[in-house]
PDB file of N, CA and C in Angstrom:
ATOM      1  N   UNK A   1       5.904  61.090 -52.291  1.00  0.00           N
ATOM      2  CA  UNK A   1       6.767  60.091 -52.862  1.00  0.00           C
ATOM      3  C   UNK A   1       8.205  60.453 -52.510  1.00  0.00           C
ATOM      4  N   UNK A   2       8.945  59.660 -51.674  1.00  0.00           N
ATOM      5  CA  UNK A   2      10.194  59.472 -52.000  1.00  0.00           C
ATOM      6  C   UNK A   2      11.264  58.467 -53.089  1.00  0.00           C
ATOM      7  N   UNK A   3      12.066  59.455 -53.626  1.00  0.00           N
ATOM      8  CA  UNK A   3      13.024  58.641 -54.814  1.00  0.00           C
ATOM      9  C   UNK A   3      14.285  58.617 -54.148  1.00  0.00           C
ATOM     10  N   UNK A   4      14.632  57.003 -54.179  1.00  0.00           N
ATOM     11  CA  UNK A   4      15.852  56.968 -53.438  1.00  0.00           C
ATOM     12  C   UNK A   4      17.249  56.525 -54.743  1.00  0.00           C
ATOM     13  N   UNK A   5      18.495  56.778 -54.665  1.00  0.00           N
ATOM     14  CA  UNK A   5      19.652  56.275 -55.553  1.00  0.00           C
ATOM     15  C   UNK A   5      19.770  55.111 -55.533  1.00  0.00           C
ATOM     16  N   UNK A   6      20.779  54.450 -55.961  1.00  0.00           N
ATOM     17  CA  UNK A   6      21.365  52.855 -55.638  1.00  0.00           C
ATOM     18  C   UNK A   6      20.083  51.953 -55.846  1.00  0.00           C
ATOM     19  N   UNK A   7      20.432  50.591 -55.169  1.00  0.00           N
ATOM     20  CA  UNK A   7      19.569  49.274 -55.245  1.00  0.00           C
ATOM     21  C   UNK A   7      19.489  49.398 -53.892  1.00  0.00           C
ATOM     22  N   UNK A   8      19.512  49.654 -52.919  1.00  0.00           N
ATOM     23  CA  UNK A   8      18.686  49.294 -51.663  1.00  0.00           C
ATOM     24  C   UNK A   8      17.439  48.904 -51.821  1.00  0.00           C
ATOM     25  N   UNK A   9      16.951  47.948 -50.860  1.00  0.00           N
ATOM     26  CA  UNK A   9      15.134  47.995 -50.640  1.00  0.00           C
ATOM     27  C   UNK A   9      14.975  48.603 -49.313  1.00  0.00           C
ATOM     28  N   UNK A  10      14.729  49.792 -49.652  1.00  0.00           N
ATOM     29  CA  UNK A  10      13.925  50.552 -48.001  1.00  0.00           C
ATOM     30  C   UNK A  10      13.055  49.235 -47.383  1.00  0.00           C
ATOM     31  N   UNK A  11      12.951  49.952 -45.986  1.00  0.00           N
ATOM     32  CA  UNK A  11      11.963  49.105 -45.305  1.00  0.00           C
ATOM     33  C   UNK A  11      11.236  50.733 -44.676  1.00  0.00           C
ATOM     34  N   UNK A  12      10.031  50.640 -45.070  1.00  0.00           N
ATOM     35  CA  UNK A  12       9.194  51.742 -44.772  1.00  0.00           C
ATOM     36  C   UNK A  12       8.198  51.089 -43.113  1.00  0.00           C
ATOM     37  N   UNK A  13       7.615  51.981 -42.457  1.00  0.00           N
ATOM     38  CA  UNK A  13       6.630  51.847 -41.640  1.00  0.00           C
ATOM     39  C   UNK A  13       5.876  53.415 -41.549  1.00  0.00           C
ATOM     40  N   UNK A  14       4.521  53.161 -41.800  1.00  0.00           N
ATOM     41  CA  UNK A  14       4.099  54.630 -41.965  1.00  0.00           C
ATOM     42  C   UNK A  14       2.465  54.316 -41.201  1.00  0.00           C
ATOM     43  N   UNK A  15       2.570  55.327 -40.117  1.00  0.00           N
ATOM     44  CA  UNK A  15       1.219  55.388 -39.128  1.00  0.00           C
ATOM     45  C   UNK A  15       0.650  56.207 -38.525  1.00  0.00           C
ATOM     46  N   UNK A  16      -0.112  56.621 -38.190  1.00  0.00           N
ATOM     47  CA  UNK A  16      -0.376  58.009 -37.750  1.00  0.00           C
ATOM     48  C   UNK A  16       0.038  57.862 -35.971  1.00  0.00           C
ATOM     49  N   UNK A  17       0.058  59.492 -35.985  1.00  0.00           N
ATOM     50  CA  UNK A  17       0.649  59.254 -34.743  1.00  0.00           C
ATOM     51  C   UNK A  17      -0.302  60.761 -33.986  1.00  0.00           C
ATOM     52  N   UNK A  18      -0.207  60.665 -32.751  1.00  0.00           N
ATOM     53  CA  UNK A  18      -1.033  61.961 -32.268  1.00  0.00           C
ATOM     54  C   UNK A  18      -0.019  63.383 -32.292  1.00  0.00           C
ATOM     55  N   UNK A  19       0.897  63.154 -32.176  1.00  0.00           N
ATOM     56  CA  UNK A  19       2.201  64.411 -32.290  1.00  0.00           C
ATOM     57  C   UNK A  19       3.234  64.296 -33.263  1.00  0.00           C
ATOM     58  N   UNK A  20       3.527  65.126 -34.515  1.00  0.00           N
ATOM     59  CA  UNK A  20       4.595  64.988 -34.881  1.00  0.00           C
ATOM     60  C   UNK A  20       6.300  65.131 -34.167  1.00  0.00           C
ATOM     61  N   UNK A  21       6.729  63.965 -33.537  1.00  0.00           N
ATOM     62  CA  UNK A  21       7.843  63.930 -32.680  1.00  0.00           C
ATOM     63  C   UNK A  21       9.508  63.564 -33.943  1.00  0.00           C
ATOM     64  N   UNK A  22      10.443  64.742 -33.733  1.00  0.00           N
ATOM     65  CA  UNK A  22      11.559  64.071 -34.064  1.00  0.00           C
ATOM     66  C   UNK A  22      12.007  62.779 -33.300  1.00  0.00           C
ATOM     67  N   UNK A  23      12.816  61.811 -33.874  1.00  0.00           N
ATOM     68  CA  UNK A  23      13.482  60.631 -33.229  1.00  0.00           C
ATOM     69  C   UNK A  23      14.531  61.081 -32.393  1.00  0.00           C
ATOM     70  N   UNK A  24      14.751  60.666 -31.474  1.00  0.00           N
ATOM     71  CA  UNK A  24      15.507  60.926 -30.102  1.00  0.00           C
ATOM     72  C   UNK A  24      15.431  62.421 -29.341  1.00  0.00           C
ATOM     73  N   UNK A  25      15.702  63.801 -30.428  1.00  0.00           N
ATOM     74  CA  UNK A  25      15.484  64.819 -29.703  1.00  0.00           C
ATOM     75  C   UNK A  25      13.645  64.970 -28.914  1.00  0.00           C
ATOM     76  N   UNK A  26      12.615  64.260 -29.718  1.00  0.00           N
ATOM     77  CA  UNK A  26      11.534  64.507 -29.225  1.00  0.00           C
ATOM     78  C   UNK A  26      10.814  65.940 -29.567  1.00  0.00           C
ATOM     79  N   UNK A  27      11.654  66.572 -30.237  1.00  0.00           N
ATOM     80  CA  UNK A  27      11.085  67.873 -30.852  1.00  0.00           C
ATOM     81  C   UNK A  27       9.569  67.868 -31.481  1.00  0.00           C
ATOM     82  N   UNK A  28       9.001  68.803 -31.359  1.00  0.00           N
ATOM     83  CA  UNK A  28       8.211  68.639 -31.975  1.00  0.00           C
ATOM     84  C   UNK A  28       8.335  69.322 -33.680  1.00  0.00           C
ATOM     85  N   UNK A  29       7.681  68.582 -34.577  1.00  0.00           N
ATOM     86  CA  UNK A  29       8.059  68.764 -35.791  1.00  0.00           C
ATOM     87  C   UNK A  29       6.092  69.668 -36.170  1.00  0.00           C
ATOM     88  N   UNK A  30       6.913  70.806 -36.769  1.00  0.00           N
ATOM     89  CA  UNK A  30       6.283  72.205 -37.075  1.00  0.00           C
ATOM     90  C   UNK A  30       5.605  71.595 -38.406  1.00  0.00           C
ATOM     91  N   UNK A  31       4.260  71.008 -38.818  1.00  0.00           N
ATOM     92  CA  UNK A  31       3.664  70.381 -39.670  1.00  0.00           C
ATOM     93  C   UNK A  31       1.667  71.072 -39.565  1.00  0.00           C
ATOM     94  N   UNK A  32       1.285  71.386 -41.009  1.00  0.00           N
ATOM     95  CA  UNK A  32      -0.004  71.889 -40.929  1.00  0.00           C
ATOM     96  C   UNK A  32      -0.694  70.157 -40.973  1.00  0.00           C
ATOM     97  N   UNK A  33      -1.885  70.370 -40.909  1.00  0.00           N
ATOM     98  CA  UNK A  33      -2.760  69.173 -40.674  1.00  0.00           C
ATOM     99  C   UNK A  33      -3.690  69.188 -39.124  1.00  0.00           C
ATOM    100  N   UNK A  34      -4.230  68.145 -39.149  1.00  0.00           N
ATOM    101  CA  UNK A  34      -4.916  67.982 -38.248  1.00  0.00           C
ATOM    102  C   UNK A  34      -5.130  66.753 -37.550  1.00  0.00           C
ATOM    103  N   UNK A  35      -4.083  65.858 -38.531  1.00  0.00           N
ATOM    104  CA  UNK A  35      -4.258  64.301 -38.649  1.00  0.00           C
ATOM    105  C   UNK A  35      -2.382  64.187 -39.179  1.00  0.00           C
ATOM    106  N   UNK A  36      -1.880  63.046 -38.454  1.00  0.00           N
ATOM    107  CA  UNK A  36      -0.146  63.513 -38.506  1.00  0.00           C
ATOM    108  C   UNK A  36       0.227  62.105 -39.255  1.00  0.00           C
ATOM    109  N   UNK A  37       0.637  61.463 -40.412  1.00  0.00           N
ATOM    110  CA  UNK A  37       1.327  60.196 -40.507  1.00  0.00           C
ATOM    111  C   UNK A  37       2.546  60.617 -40.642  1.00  0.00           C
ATOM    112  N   UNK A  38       3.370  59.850 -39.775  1.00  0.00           N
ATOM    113  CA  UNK A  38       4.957  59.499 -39.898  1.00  0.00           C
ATOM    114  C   UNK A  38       5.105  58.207 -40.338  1.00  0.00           C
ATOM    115  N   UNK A  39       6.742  59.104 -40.907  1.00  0.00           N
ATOM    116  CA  UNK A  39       6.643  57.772 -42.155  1.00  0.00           C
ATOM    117  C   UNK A  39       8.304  57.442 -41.727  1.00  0.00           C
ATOM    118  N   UNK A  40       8.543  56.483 -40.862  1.00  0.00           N
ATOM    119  CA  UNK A  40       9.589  55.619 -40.714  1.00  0.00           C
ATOM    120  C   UNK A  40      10.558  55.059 -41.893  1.00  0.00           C
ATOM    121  N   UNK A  41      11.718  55.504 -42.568  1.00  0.00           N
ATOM    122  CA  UNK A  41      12.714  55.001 -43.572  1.00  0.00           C
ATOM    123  C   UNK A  41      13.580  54.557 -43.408  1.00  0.00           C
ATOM    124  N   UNK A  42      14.732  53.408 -43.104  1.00  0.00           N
ATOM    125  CA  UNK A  42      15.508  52.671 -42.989  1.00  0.00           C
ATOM    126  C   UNK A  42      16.254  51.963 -44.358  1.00  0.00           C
ATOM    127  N   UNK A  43      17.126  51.504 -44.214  1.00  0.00           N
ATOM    128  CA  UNK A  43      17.920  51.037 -45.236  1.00  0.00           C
ATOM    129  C   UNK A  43      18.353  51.431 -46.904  1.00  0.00           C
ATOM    130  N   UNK A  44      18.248  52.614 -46.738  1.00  0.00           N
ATOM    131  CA  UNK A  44      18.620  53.505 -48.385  1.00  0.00           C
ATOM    132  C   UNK A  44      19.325  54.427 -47.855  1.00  0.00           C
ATOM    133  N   UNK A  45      19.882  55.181 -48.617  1.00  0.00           N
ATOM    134  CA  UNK A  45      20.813  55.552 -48.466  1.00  0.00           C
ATOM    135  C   UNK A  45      19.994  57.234 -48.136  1.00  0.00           C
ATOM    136  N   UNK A  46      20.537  57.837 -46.968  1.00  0.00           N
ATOM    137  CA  UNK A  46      19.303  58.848 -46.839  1.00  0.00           C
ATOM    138  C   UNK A  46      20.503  60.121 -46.040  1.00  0.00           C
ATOM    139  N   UNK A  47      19.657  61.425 -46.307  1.00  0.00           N
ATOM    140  CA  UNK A  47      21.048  62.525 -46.730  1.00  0.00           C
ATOM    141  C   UNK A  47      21.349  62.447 -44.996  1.00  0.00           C
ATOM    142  N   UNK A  48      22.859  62.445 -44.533  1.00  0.00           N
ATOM    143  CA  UNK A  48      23.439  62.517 -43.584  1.00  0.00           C
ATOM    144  C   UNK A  48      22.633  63.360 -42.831  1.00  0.00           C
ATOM    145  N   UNK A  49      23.001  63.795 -41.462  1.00  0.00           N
ATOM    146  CA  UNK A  49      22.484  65.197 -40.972  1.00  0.00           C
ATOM    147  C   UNK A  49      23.370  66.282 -41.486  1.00  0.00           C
ATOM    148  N   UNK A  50      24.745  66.180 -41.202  1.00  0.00           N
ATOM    149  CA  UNK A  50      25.276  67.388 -42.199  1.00  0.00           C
ATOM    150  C   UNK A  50      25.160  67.936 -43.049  1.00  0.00           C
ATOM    151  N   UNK A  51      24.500  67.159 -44.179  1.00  0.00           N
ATOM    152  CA  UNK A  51      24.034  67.662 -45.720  1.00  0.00           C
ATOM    153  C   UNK A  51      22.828  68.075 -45.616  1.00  0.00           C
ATOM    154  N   UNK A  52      22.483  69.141 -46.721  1.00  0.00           N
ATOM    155  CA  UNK A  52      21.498  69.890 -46.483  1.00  0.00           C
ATOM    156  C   UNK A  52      20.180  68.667 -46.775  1.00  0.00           C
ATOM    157  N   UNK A  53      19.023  68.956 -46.582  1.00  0.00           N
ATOM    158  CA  UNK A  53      17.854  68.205 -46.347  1.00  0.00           C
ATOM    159  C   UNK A  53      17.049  68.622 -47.840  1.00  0.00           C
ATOM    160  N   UNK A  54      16.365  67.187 -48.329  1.00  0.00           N
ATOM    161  CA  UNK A  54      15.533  67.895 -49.632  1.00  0.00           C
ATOM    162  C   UNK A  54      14.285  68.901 -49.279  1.00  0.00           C
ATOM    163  N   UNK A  55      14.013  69.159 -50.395  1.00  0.00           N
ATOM    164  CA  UNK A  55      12.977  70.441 -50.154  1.00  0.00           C
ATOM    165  C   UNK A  55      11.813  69.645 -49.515  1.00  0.00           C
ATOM    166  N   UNK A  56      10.738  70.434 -49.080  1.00  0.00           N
ATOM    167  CA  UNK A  56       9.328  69.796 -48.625  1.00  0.00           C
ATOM    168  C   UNK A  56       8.670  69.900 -49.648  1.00  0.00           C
ATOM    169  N   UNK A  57       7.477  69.357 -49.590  1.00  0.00           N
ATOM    170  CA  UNK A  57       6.506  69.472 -50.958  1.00  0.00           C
ATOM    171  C   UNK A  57       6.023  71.331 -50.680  1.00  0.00           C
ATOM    172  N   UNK A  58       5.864  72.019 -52.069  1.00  0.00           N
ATOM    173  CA  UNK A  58       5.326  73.200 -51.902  1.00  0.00           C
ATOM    174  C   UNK A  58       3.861  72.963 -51.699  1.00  0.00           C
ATOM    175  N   UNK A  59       3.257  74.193 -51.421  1.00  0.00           N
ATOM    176  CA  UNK A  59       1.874  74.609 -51.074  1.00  0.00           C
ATOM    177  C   UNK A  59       1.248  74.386 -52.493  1.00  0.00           C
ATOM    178  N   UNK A  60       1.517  74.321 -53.708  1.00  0.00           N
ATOM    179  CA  UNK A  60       0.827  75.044 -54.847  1.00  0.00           C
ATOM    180  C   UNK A  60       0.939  73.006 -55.284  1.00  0.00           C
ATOM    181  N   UNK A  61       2.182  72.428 -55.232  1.00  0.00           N
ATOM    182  CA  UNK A  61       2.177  70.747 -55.316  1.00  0.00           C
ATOM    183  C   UNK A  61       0.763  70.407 -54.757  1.00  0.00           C
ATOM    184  N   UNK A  62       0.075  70.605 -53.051  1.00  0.00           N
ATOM    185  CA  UNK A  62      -0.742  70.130 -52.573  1.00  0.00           C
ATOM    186  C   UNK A  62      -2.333  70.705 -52.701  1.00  0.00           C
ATOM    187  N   UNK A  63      -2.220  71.912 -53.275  1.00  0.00           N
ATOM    188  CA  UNK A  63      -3.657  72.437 -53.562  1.00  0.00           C
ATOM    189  C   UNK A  63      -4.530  71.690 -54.104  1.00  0.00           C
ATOM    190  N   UNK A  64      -5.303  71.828 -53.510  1.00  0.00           N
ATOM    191  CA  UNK A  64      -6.573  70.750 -54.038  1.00  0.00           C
ATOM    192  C   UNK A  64      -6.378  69.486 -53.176  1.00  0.00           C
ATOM    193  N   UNK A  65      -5.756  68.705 -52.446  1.00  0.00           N
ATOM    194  CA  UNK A  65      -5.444  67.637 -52.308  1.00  0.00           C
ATOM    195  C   UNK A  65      -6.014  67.515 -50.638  1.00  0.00           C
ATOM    196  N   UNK A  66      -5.996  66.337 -50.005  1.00  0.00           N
ATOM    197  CA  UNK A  66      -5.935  66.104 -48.655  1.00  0.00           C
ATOM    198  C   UNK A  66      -4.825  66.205 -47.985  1.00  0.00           C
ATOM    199  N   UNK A  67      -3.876  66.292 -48.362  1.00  0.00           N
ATOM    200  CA  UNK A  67      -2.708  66.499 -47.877  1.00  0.00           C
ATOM    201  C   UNK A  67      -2.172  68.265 -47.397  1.00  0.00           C
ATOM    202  N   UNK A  68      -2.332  68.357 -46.519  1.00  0.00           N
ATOM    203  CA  UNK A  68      -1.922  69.951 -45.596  1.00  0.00           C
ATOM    204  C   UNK A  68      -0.690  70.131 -45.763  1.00  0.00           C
ATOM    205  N   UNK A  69       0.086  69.418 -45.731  1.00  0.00           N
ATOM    206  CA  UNK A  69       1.924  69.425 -45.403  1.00  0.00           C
ATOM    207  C   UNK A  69       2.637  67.957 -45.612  1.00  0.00           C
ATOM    208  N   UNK A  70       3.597  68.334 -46.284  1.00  0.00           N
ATOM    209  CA  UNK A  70       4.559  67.084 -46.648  1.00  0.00           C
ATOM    210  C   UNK A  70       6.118  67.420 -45.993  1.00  0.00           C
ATOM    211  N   UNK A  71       6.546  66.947 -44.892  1.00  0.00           N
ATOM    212  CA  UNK A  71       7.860  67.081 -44.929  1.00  0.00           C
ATOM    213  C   UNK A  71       8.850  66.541 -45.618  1.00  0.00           C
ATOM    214  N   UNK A  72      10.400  66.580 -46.248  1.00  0.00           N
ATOM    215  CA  UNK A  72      11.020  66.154 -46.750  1.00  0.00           C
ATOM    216  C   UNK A  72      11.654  64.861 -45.806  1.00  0.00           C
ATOM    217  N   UNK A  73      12.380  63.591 -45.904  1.00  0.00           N
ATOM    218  CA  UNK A  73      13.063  63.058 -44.895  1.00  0.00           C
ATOM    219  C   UNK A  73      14.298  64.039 -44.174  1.00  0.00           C
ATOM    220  N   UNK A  74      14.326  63.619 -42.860  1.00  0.00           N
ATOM    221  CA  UNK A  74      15.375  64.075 -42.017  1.00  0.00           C
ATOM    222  C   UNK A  74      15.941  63.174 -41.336  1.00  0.00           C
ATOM    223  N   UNK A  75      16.906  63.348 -40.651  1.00  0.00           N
ATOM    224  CA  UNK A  75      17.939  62.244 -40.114  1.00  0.00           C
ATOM    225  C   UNK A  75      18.855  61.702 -40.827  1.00  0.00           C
ATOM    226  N   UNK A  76      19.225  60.794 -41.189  1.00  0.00           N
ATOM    227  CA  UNK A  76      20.162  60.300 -41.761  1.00  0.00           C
ATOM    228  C   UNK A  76      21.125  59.041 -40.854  1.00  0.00           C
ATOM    229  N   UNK A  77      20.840  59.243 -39.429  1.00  0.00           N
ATOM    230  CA  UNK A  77      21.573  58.660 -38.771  1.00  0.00           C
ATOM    231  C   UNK A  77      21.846  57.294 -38.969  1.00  0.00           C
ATOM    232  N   UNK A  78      22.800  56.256 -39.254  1.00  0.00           N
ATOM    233  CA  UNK A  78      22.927  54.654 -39.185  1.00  0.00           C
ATOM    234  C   UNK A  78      21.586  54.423 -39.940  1.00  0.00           C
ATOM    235  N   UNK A  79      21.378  55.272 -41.642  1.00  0.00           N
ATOM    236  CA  UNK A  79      20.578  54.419 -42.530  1.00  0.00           C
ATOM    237  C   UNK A  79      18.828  54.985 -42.396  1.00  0.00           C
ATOM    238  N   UNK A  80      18.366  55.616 -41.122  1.00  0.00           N
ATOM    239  CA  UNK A  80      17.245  55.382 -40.973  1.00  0.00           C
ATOM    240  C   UNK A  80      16.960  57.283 -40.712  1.00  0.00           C
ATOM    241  N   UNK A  81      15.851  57.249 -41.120  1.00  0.00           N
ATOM    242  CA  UNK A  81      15.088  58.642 -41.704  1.00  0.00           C
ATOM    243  C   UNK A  81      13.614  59.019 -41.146  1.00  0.00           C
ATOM    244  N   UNK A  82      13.346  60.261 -40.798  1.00  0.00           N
ATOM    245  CA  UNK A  82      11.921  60.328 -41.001  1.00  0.00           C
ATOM    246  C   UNK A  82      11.372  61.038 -41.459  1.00  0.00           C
ATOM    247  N   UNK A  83       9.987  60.944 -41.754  1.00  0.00           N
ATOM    248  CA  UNK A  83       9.240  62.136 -42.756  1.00  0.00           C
ATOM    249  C   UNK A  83       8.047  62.050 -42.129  1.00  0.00           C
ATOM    250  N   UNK A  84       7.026  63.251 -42.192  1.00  0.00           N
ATOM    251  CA  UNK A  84       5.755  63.287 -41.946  1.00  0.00           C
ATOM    252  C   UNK A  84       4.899  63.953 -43.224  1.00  0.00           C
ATOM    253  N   UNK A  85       3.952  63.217 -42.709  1.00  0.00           N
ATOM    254  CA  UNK A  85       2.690  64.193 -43.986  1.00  0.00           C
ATOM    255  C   UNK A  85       1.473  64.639 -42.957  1.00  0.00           C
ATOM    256  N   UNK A  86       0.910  66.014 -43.566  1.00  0.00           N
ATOM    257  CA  UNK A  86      -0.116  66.512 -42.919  1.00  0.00           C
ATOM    258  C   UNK A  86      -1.052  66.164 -43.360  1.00  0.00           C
ATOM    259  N   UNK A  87      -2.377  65.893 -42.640  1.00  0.00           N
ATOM    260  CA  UNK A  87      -3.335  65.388 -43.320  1.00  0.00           C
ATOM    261  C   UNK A  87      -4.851  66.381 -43.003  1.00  0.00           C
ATOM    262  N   UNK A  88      -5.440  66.279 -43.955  1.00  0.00           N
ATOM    263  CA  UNK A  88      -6.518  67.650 -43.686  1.00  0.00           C
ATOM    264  C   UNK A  88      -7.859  67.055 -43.387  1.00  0.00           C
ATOM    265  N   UNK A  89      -8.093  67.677 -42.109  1.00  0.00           N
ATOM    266  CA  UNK A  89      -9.423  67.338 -41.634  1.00  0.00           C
ATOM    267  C   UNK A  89      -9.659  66.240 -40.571  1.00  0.00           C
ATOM    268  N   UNK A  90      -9.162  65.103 -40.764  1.00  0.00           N
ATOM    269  CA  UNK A  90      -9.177  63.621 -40.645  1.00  0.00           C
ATOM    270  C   UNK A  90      -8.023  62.679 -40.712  1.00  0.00           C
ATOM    271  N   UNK A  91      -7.766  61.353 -39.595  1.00  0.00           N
ATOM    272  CA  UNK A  91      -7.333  60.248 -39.963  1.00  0.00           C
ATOM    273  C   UNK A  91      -7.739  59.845 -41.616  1.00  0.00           C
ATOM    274  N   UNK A  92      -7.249  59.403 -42.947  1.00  0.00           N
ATOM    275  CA  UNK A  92      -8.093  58.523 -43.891  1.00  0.00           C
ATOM    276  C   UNK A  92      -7.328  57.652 -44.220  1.00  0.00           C
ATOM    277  N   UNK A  93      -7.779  56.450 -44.458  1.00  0.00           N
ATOM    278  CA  UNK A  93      -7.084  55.271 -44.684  1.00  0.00           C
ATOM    279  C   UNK A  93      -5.762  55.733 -45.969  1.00  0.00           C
ATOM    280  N   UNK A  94      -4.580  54.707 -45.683  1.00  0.00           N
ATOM    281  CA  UNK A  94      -4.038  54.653 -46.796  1.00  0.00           C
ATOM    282  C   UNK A  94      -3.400  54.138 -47.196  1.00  0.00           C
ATOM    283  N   UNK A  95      -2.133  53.479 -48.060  1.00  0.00           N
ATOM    284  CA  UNK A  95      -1.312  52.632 -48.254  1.00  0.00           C
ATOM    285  C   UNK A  95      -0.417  52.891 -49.083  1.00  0.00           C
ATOM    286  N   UNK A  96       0.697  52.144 -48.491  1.00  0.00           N
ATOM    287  CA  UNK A  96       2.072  52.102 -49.036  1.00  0.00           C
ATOM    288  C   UNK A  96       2.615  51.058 -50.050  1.00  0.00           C
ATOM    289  N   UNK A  97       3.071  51.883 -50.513  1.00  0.00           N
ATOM    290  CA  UNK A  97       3.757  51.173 -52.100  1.00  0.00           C
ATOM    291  C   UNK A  97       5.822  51.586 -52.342  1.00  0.00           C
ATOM    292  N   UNK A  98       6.520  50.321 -52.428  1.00  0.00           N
ATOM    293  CA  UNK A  98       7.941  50.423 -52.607  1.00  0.00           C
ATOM    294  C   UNK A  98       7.446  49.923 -53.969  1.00  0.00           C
ATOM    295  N   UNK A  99       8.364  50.693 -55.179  1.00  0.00           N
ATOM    296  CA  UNK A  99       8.417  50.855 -56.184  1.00  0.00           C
ATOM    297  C   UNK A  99      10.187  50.712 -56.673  1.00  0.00           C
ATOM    298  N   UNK A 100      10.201  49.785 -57.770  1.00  0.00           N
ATOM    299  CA  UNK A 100      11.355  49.686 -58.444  1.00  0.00           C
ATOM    300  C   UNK A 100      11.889  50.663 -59.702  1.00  0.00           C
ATOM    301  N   UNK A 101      13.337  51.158 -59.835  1.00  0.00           N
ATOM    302  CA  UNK A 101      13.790  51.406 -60.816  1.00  0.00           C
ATOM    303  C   UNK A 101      13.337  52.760 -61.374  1.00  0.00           C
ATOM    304  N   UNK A 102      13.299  53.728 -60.891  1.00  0.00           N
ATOM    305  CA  UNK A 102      14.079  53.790 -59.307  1.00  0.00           C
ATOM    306  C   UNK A 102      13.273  53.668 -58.110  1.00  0.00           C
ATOM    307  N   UNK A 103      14.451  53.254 -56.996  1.00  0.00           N
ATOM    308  CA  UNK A 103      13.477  52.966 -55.733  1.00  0.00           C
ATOM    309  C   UNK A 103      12.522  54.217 -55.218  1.00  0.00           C
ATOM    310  N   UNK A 104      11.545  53.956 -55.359  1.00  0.00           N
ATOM    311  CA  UNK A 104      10.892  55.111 -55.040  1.00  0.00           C
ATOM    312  C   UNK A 104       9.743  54.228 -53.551  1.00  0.00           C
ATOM    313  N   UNK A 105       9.473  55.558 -52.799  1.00  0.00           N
ATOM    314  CA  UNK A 105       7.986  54.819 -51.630  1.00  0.00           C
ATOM    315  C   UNK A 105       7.134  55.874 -52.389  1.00  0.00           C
ATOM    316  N   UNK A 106       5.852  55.073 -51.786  1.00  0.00           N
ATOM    317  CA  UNK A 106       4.669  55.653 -52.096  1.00  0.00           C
ATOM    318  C   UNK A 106       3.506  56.176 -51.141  1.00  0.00           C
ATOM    319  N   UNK A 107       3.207  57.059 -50.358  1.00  0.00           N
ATOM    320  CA  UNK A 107       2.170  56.806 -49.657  1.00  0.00           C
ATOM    321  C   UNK A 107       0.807  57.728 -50.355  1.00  0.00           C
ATOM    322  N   UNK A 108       0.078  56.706 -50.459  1.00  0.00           N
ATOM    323  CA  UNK A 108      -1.435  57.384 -51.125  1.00  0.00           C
ATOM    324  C   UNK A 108      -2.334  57.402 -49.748  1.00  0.00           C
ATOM    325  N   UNK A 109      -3.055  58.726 -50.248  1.00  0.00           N
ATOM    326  CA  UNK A 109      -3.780  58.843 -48.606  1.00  0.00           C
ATOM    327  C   UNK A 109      -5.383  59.050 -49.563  1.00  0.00           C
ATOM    328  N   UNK A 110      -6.596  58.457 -48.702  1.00  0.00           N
ATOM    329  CA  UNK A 110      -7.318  58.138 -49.819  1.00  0.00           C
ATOM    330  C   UNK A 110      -7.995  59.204 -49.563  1.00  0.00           C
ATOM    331  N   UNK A 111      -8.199  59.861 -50.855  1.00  0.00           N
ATOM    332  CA  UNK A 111      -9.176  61.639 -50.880  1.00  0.00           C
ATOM    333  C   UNK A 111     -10.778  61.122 -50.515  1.00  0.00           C
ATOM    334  N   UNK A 112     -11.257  60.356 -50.418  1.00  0.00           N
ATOM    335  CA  UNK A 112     -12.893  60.396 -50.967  1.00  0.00           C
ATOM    336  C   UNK A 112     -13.179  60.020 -49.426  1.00  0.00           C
TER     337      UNK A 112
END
């Protein structure tokens, strides 16, 4: 879950992808899993690159879960952000939810 400030409405896009790639450098982004969704963020207000970056989800947050690794968003550039989640084992279906008050996204990745 990301919680964003202000009234913006993010515009999310979140899909799996075969490599976790930063936007423009092409880096590859250092993520456990076996199965990669990136999660595309635009229009909220999202921490500059200069400012430090929020934490990632800890190990002890994801125990038990399908989820291997959560990155925090990065970028910041002209509004738009990215984040990845690790996923364990497998592609599994899942879906996204923008949530009001506060703006929060949602991505549920389905355990079963």
């Amino acid at each position: 879950m990301w919680q964003f400030r202000g009234r913006g409405k993010p515009v999310v896009v979140v899909r799996y992808v075969d490599e976790p790639l930063a936007e423009g450098s092409g880096d590859r982004i250092d993520i456990r899993g076996e199965a990669y969704l990136q999660v595309d963020i635009s229009r909220v207000g999202i921490p500059p690159v200069d400012q430090p970056a929020p934490a990632n989800a800890s190990d002890e947050s994801l125990a038990g879960t399908v989820i291997a690794d959560a990155r925090a968003i990065a970028g910041g550039f002209e509004g738009y952000g990215q984040s990845w989640i690790g996923v364990r084992d497998r592609p599994r279906p899942f879906r996204v939810m923008v949530l009001k008050a506060p703006t929060r996204i949602v991505v549920d990745v389905y355990s079963g």
